[in-house]
N, C-alpha and C. Protein backbone atom coordinates (compact mmCIF):
# COMPACT_ATOMS: atom_id res chain seq x y z
N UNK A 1 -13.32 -19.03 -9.52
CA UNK A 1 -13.67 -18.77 -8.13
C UNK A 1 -14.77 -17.70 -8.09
N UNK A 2 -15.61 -18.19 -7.09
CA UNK A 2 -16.70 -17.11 -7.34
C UNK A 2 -16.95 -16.90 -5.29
N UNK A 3 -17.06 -15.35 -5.66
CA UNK A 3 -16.63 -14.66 -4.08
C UNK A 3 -17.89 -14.10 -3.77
N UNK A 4 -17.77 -13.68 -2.76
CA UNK A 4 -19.46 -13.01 -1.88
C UNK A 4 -18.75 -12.04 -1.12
N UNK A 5 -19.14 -10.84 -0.82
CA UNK A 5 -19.04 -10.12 0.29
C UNK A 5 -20.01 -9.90 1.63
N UNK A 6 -19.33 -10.47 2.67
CA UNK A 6 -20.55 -9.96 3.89
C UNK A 6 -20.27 -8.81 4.59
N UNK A 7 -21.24 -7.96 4.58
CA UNK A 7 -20.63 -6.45 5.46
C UNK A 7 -21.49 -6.44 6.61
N UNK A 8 -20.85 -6.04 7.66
CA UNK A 8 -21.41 -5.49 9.01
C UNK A 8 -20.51 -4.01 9.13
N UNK A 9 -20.74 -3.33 10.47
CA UNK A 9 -20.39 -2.15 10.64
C UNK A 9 -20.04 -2.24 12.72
N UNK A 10 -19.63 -1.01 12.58
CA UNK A 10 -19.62 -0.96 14.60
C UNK A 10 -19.18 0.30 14.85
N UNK A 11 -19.30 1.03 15.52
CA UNK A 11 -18.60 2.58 15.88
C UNK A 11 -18.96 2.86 16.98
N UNK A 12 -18.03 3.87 17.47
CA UNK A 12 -17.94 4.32 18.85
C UNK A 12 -17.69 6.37 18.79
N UNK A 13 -19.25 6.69 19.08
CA UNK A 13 -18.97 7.93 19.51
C UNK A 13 -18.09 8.51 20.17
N UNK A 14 -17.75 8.30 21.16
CA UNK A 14 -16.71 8.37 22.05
C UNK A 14 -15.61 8.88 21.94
N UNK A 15 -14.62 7.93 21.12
CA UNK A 15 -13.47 7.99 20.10
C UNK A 15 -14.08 8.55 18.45
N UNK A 16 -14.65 8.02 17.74
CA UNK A 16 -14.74 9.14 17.04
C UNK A 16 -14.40 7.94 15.95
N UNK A 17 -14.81 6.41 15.87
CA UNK A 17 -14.46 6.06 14.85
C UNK A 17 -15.92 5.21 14.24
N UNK A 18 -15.97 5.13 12.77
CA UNK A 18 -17.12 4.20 12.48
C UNK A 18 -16.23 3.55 11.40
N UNK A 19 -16.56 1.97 11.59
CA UNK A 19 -16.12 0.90 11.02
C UNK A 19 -16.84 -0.02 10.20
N UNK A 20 -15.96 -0.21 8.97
CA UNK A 20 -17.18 -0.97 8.18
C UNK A 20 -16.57 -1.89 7.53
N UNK A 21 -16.55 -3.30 7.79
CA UNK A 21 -16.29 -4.16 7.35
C UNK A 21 -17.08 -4.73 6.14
N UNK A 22 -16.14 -5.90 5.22
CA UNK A 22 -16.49 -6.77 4.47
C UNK A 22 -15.81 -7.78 4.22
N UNK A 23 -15.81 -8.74 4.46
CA UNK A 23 -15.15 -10.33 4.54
C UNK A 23 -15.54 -10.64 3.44
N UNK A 24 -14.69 -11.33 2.15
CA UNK A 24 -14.21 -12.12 1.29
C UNK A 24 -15.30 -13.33 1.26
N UNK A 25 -15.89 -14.27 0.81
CA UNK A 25 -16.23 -15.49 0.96
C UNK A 25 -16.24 -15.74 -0.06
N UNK A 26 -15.38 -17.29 -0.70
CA UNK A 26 -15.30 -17.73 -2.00
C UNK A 26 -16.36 -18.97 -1.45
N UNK A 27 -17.45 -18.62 -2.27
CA UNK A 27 -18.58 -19.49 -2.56
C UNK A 27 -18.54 -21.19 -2.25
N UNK A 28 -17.62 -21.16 -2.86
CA UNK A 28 -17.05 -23.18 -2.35
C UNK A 28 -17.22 -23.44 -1.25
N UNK A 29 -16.73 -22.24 -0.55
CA UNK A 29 -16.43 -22.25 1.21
C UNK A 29 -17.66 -22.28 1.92
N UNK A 30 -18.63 -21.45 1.21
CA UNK A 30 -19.88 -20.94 2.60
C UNK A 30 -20.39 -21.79 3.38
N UNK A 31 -21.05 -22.94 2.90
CA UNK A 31 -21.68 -24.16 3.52
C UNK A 31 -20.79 -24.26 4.85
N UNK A 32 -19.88 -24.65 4.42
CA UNK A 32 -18.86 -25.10 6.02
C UNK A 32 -18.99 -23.73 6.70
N UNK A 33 -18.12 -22.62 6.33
CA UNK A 33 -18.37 -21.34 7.12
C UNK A 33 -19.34 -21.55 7.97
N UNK A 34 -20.42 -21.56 7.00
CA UNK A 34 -21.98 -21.31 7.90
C UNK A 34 -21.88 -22.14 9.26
N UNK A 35 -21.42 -23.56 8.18
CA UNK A 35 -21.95 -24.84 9.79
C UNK A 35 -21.12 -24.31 10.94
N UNK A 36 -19.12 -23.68 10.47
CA UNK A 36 -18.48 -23.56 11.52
C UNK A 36 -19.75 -22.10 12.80
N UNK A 37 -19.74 -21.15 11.67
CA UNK A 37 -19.88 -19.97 12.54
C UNK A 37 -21.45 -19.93 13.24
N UNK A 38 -22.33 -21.31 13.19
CA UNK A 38 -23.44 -21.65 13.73
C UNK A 38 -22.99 -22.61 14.95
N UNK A 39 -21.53 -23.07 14.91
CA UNK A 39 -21.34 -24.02 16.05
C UNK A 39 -20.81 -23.08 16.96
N UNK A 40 -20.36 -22.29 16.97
CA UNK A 40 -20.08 -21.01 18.07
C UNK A 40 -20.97 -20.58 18.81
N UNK A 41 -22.02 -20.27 18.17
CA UNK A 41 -22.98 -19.51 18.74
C UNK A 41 -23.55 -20.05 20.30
N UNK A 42 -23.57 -19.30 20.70
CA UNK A 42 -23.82 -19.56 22.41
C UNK A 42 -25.31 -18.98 22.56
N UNK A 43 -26.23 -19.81 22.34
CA UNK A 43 -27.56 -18.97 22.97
C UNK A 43 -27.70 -17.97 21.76
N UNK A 44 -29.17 -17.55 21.84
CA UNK A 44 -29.57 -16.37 20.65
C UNK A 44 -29.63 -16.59 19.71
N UNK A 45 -29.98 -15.52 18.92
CA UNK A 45 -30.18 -15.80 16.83
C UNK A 45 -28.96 -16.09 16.65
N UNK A 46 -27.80 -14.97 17.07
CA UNK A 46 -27.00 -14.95 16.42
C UNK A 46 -25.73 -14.59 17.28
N UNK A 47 -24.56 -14.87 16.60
CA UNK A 47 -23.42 -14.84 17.47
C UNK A 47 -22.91 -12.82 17.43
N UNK A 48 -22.61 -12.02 18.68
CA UNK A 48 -22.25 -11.14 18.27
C UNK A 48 -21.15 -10.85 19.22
N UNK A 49 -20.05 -10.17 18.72
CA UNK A 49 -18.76 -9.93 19.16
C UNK A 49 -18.78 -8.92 20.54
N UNK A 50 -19.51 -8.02 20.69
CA UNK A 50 -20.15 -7.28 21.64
C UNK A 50 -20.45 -8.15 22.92
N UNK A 51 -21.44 -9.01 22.86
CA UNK A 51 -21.64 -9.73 24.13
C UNK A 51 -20.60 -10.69 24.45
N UNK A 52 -19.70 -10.98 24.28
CA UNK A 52 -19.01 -12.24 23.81
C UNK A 52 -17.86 -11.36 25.34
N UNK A 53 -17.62 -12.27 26.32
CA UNK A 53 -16.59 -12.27 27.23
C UNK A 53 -15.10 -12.41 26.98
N UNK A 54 -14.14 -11.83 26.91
CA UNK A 54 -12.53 -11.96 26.86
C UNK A 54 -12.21 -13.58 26.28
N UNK A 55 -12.70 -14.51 27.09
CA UNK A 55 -12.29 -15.59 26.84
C UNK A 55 -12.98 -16.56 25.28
N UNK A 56 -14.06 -16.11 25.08
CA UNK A 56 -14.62 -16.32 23.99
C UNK A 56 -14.15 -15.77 22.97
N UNK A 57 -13.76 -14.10 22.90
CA UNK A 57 -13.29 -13.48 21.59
C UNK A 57 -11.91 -13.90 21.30
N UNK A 58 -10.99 -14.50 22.50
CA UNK A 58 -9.87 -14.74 21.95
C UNK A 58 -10.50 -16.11 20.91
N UNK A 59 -11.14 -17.25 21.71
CA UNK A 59 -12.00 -18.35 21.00
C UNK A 59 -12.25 -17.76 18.85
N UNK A 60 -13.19 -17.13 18.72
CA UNK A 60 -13.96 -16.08 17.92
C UNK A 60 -12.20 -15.97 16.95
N UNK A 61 -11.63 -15.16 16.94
CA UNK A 61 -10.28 -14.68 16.97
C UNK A 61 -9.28 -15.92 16.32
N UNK A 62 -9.05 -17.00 17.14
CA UNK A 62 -8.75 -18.44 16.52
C UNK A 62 -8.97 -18.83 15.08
N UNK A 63 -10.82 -18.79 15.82
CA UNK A 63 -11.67 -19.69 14.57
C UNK A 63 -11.25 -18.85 12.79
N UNK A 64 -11.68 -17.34 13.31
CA UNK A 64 -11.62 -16.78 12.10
C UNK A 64 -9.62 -16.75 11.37
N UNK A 65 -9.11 -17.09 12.52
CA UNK A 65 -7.90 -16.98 11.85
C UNK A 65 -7.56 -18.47 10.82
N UNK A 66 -8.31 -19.30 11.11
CA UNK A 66 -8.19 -21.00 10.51
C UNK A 66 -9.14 -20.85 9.11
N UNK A 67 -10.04 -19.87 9.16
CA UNK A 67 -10.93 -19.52 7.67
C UNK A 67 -10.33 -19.28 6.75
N UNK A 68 -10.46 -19.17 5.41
CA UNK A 68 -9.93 -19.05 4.67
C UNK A 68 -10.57 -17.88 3.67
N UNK A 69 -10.74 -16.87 4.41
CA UNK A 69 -11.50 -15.37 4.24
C UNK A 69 -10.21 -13.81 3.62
N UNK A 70 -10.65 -13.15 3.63
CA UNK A 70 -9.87 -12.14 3.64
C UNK A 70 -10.80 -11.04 4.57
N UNK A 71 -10.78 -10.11 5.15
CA UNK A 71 -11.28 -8.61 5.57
C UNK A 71 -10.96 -7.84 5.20
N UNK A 72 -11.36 -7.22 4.40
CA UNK A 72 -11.17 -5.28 4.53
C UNK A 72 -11.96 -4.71 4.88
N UNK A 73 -11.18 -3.92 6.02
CA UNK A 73 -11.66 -2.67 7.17
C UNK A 73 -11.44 -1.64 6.88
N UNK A 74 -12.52 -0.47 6.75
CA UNK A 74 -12.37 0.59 6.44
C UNK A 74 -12.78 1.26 7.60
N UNK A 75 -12.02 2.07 8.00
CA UNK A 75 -12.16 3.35 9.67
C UNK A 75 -12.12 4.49 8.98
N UNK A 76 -13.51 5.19 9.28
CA UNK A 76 -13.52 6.34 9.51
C UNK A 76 -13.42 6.81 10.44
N UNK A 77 -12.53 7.92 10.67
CA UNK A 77 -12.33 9.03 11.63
C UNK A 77 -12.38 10.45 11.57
N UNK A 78 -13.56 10.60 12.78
CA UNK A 78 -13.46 12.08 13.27
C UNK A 78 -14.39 12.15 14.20
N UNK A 79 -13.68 13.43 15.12
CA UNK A 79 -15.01 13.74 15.91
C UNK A 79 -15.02 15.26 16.12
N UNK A 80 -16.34 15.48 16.07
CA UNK A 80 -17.71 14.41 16.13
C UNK A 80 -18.08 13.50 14.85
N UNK A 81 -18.19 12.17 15.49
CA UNK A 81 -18.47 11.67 14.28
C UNK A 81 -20.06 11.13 14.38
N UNK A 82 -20.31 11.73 12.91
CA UNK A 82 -21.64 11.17 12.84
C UNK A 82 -21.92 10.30 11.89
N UNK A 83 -22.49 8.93 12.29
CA UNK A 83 -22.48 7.45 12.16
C UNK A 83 -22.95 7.94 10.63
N UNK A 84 -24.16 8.11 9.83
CA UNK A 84 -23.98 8.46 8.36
C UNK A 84 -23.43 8.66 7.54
N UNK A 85 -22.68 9.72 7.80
CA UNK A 85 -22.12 10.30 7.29
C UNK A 85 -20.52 9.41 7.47
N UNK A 86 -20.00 8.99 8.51
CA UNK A 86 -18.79 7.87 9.07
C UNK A 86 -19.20 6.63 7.58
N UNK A 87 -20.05 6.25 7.83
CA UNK A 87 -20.75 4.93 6.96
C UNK A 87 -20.50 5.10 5.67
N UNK A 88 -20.99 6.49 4.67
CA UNK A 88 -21.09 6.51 3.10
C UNK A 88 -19.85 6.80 3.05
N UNK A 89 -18.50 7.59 4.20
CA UNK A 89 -17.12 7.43 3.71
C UNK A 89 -16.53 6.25 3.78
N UNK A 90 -16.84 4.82 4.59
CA UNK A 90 -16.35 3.79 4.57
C UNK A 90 -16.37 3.09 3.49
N UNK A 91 -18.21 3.13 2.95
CA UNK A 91 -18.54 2.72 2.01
C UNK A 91 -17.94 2.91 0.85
N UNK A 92 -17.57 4.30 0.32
CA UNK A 92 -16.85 4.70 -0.86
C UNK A 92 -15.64 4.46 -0.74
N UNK A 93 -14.95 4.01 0.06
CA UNK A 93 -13.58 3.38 0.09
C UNK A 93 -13.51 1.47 -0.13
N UNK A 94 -14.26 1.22 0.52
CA UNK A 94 -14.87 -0.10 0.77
C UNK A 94 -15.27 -0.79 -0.79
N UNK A 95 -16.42 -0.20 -1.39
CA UNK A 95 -16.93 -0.99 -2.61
C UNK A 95 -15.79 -0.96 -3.79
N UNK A 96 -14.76 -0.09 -4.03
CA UNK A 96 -13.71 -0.48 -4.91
C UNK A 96 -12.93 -1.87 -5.24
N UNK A 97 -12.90 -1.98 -3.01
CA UNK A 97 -11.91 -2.92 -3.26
C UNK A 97 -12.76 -4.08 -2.94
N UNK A 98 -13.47 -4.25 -2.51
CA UNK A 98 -14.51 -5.48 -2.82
C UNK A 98 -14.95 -6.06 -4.64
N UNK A 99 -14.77 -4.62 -5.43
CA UNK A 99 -14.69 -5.54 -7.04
C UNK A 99 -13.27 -5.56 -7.07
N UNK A 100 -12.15 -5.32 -6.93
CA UNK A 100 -10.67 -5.34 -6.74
C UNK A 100 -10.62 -7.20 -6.78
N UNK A 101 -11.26 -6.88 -5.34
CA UNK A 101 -11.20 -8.81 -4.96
C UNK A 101 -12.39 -9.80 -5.22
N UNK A 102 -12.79 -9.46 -6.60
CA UNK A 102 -13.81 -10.09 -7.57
C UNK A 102 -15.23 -10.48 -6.83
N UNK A 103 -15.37 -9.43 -6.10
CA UNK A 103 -16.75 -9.65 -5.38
C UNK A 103 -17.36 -9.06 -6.03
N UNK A 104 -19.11 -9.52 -6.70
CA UNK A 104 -20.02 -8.54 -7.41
C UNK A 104 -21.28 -8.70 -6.67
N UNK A 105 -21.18 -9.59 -5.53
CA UNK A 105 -22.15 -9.73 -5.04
C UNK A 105 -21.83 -9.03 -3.27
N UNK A 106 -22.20 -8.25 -2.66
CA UNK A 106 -22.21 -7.95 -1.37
C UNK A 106 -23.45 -7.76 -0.65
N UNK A 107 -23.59 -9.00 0.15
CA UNK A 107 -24.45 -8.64 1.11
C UNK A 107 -24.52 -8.16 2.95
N UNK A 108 -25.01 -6.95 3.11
CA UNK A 108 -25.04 -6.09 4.19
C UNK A 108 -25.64 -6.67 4.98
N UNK A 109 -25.83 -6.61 6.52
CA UNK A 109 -26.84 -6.75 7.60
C UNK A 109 -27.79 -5.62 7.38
N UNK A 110 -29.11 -6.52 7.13
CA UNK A 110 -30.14 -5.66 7.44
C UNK A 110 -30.24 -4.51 8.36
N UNK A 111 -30.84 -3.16 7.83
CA UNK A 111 -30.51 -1.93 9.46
C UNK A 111 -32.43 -1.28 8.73
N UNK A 112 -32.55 -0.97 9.06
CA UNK A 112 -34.04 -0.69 8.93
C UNK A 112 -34.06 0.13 7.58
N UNK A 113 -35.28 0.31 7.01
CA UNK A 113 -35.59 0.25 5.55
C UNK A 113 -34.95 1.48 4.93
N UNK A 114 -35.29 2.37 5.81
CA UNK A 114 -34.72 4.20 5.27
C UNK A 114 -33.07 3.93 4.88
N UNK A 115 -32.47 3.25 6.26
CA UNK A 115 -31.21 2.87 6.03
C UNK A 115 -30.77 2.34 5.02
N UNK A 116 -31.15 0.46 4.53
CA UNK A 116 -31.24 -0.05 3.66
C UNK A 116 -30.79 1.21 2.39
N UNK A 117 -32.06 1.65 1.56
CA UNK A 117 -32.12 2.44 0.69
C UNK A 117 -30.69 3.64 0.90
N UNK A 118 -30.11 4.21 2.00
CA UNK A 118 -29.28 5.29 1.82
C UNK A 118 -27.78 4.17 1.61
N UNK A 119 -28.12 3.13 1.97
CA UNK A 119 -26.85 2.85 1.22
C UNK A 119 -26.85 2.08 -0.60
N UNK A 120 -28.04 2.09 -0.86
CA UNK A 120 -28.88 1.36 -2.26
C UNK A 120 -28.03 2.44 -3.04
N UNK A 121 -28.60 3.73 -2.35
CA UNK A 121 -28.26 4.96 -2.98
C UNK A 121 -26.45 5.27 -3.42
N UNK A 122 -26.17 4.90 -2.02
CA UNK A 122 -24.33 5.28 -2.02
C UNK A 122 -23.54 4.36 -2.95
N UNK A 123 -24.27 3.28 -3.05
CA UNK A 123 -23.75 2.42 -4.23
C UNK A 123 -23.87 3.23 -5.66
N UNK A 124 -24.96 3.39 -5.96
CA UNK A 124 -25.43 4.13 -7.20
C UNK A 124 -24.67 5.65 -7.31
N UNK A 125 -24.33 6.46 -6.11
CA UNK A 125 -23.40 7.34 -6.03
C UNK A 125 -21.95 7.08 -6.91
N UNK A 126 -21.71 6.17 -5.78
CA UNK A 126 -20.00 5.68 -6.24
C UNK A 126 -19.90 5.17 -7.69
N UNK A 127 -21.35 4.77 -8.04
CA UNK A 127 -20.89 4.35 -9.89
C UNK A 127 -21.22 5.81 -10.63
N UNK A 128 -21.74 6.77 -10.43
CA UNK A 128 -22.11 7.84 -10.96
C UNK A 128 -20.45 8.62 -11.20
N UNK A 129 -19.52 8.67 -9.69
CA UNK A 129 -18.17 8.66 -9.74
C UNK A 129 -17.57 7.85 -10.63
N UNK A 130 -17.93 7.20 -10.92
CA UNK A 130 -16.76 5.85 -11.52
C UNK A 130 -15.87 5.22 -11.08
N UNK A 131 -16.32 5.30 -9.21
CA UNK A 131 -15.53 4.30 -8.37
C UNK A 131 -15.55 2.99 -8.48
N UNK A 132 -16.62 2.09 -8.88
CA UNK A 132 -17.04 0.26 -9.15
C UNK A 132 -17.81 0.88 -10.51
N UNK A 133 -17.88 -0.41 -10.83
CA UNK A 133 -18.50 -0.76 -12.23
C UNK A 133 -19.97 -0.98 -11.83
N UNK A 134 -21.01 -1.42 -13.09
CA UNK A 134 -22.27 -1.40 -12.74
C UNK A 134 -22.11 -3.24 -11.89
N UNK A 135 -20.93 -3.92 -11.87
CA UNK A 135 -20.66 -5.07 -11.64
C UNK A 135 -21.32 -5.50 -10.06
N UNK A 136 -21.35 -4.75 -9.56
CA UNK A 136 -21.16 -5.49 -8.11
C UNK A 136 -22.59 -4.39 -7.72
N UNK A 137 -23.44 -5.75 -7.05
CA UNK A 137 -25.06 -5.06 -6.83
C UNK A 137 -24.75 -5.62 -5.15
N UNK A 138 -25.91 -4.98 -4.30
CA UNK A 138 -25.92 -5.20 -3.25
C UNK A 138 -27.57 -5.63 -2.49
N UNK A 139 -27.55 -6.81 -1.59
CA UNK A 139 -28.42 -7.46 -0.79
C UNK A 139 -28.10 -7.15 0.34
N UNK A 140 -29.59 -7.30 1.20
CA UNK A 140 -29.33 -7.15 2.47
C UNK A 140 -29.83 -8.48 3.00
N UNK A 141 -29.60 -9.02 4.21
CA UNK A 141 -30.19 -9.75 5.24
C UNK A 141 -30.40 -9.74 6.26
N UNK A 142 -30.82 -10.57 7.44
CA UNK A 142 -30.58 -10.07 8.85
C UNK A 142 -29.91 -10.82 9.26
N UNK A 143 -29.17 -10.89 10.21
CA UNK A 143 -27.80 -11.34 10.96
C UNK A 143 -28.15 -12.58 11.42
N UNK A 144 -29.28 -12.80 11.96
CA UNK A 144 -29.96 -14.03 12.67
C UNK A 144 -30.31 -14.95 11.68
N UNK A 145 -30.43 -14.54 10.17
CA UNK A 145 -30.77 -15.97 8.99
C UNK A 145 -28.99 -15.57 8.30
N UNK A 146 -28.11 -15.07 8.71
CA UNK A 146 -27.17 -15.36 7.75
C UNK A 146 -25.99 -15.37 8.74
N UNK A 147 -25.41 -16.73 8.94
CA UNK A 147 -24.38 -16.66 9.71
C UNK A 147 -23.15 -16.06 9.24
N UNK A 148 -23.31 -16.17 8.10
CA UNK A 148 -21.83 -15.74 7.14
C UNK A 148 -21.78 -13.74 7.67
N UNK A 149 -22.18 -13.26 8.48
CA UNK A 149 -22.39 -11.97 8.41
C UNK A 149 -21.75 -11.76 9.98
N UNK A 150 -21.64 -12.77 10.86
CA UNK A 150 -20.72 -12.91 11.70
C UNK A 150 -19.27 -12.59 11.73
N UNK A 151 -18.89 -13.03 10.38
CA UNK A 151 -17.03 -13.18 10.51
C UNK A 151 -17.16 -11.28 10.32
N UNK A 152 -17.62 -10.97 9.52
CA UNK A 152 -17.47 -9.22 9.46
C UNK A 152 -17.82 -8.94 10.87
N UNK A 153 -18.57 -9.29 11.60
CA UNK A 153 -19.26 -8.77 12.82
C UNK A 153 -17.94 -8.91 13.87
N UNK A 154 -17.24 -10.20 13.65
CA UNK A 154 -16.21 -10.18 14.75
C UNK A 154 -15.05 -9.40 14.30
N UNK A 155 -14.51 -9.52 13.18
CA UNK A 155 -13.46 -8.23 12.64
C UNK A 155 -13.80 -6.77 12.95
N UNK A 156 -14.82 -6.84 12.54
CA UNK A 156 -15.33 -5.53 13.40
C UNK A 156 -15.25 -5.12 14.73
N UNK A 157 -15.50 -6.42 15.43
CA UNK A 157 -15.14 -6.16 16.95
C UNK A 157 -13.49 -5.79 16.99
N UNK A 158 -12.77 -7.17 16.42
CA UNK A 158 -11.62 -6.99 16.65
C UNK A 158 -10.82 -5.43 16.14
N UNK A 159 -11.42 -5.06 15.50
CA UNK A 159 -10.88 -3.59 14.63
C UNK A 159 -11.15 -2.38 15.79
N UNK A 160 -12.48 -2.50 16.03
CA UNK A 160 -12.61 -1.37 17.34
C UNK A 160 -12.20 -1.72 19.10
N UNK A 161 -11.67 -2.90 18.80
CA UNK A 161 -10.71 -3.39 20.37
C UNK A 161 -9.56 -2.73 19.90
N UNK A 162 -9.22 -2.92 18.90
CA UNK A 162 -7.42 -1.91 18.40
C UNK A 162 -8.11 -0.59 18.53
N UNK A 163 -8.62 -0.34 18.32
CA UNK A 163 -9.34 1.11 18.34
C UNK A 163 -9.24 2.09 19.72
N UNK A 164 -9.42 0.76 20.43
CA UNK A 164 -9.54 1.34 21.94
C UNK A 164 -8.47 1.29 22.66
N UNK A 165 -7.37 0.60 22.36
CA UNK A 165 -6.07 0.30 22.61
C UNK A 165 -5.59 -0.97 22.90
N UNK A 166 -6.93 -2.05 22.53
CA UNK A 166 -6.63 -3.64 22.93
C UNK A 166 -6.00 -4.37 21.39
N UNK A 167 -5.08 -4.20 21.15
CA UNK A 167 -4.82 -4.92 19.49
C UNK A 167 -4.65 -6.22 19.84
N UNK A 168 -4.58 -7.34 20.67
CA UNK A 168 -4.03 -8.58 20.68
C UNK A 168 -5.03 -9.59 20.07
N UNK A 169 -6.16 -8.80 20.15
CA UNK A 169 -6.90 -9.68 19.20
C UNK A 169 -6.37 -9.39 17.31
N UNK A 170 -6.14 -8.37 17.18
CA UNK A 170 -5.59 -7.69 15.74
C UNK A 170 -4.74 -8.89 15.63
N UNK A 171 -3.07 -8.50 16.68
CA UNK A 171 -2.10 -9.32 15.86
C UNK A 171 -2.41 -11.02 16.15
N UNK A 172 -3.41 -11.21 17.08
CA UNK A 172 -3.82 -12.76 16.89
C UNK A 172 -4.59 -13.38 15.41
N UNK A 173 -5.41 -12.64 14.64
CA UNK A 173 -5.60 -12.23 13.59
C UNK A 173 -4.75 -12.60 12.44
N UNK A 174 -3.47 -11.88 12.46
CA UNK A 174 -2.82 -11.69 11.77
C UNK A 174 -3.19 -11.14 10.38
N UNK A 175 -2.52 -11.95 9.31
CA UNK A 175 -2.65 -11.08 7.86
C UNK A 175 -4.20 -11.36 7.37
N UNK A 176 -5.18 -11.55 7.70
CA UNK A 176 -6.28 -11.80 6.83
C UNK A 176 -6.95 -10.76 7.16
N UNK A 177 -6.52 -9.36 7.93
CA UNK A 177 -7.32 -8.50 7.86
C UNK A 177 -6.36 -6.87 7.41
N UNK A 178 -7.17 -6.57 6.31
CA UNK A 178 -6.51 -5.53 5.65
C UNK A 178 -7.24 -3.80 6.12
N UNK A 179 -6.14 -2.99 6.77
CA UNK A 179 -7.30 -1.82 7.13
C UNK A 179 -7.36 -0.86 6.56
N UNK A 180 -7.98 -0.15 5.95
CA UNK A 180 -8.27 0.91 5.52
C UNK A 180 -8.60 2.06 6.30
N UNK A 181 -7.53 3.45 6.51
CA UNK A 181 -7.86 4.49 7.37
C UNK A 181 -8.52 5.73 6.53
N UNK A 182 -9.62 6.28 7.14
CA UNK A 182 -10.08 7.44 6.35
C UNK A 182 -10.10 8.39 6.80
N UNK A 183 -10.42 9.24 6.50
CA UNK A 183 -11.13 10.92 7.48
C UNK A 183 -13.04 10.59 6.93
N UNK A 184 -13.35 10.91 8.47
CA UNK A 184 -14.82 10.55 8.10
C UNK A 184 -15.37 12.01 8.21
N UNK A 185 -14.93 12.81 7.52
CA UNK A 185 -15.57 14.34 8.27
C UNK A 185 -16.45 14.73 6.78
């Protein structure tokens, strides 16, 4: 079996949490993934959990529960939280268990170039630790050429709706999403 990781992210100043997903994809699967999570899409590049009305995310919520994915969610918390600094603690919790679950390949949503590179870097951090092996390298893309970067995008939603006190998308969900709580300070 050969696996992929897709990561997106989402946080809320407010509350004080930044979230960073990565969804599982065993390679066999993607093709369909793709076709499913391109037949959703309503209008636009790309499908995002944010614009998406009550009645759609329960929709969203369904679909990903019929995939055959895993999630791990990593929450950082604190406030004030500042989204960087929230991000490289998700991250260093995050890339372990992505080689855990034989991913060596993870690819991120594109975030602009400086960005890109500070997480190039946090990878190369965490092996300097001896958190992952030199095994697992990381790509970026943009959200609008990679549908597979969706299912993280809606776990993500669904993770910061529990966040806010809406979990029914969580336990609609059920077991395919694993969370990870941190201190992001």
């Amino acid at each position: 079996m050969f696996v992929h990781a897709y990561v997106d992210e989402s946080y809320d100043l407010t509350i004080g949490v930044y979230i960073l997903t990565a969804t599982i994809v065993d390679l066999t699967d993607a093709e369909d993934f793709r076709s499913t999570m391109r037949g959703l899409r309503r209008g636009g590049e790309k499908l995002h959990w944010s614009k998406e009305p009550p009645h759609r995310r329960t929709e969203l919520t369904k679909v990903l529960s019929s995939l055959l994915v895993h999630s791990v969610v990593a929450i950082g918390c604190s406030k004030p939280l500042f989204p960087e600094r929230g991000r490289r603690k998700c991250l260093e919790s995050l890339l372990p268990e992505l080689e855990t679950h034989g991913a060596d390949i993870a690819t991120f949503e594109t975030r602009q170039k400086h960005s890109n590179k500070l997480d190039a870097d946090m990878v190369d951090a965490c092996r300097q630790k001896r958190l992952i092996t030199s095994n697992i390298r990381i790509t970026f893309a943009p959200g609008t050429s990679e549908p597979l970067l969706w299912i993280p995008d809606i776990v993500c939603g669904i993770a910061l709706s529990a966040e806010r006190g809406d979990e029914k998308y969580l336990r609609q969900a059920g077991e395919r999403i694993r969370i990870i709580r941190i201190n992001a300070r």
